[in-house]
Protein backbone atom coordinates (compact mmCIF):
# COMPACT_ATOMS: atom_id res chain seq x y z
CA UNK A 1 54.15 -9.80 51.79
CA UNK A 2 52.51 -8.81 55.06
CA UNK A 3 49.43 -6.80 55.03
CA UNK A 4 49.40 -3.16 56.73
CA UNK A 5 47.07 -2.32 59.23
CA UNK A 6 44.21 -0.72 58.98
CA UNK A 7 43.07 2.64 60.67
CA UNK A 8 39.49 3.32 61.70
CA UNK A 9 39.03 6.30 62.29
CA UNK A 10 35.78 7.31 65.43
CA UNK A 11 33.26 9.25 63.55
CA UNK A 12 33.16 12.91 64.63
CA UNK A 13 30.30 13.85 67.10
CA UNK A 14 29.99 17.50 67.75
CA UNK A 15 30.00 18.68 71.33
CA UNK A 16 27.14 18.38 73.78
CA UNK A 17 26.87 22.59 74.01
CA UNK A 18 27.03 23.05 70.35
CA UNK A 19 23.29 23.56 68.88
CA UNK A 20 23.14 25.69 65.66
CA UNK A 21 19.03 26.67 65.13
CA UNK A 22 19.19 27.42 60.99
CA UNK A 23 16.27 30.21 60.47
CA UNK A 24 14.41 28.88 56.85
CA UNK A 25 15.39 31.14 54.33
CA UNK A 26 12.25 32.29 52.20
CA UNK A 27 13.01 31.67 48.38
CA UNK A 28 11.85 34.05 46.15
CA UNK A 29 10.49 33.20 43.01
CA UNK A 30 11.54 34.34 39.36
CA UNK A 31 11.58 37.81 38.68
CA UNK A 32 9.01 39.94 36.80
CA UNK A 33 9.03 39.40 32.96
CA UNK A 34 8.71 43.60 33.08
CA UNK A 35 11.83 44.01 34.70
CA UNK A 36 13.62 41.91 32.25
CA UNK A 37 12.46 43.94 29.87
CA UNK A 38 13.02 47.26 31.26
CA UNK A 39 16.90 45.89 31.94
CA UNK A 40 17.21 44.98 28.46
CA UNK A 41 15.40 48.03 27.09
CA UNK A 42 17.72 49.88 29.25
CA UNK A 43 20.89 48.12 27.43
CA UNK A 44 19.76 48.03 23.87
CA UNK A 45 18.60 51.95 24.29
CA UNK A 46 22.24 52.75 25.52
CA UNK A 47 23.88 50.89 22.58
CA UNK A 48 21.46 52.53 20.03
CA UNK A 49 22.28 55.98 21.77
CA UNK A 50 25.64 55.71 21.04
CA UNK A 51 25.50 54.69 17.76
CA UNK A 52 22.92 57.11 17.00
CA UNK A 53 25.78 59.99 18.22
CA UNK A 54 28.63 58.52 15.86
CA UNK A 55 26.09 58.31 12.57
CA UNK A 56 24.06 61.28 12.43
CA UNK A 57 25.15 63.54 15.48
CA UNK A 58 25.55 65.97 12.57
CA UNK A 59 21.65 66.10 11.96
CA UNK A 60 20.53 66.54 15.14
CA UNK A 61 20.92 69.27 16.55
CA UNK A 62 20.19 68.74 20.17
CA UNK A 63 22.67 65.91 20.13
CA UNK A 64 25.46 67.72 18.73
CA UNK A 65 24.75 70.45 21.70
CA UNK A 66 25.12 67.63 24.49
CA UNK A 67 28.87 67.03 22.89
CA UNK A 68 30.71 64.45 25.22
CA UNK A 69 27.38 64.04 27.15
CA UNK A 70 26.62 61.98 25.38
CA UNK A 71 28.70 59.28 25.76
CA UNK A 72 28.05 59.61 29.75
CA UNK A 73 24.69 59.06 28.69
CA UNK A 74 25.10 56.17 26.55
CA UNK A 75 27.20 53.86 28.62
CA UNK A 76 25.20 55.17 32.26
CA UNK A 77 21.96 53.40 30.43
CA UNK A 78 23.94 50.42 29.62
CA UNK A 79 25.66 50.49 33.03
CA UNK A 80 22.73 50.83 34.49
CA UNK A 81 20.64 47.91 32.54
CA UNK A 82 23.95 45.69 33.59
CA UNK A 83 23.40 46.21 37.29
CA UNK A 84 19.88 45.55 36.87
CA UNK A 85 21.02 42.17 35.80
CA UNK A 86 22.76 41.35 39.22
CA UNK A 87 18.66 41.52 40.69
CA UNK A 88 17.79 38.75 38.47
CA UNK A 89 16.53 35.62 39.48
């Protein structure tokens, strides 16, 4: 059987004109142990919040005035903890 060619193919050179300068990009280190725990206090505060209003929003009075508020203010802390998350290195 006869053997097929093969195809070299010229290694690609970029144009003469074509120069691309690349700044250094400054890594940052790891984040703060603090704000780790301020982001998780933030979640775990949120979750107790809401658990708090479902088993004894009955006995507190103050709660039981913020009605639906609290919810808003339940899930905004946990929100809130979860975008602090996205900063984290």
């Amino acid at each position: 059987m006869p053997k097929s060619k093969v195809r070299k193919k010229a290694v690609y050179t970029p144009p003469p004109g074509d120069k691309r300068t690349t700044t250094p990009v400054k890594v940052k280190g790891p984040t703060n142990p603090i704000y780790v725990a301020v982001f998780l206090g933030l979640m775990v505060l949120g979750l107790v919040w809401l658990v708090v209003n479902y088993l004894a929003v009955d006995y507190i009075p103050w709660m039981a005035a913020l009605g639906p508020f609290n919810f808003l203010i339940g899930f905004s802390l946990i929100v809130i903890g979860l975008l602090m998350t996205m900063r984290w290195r």
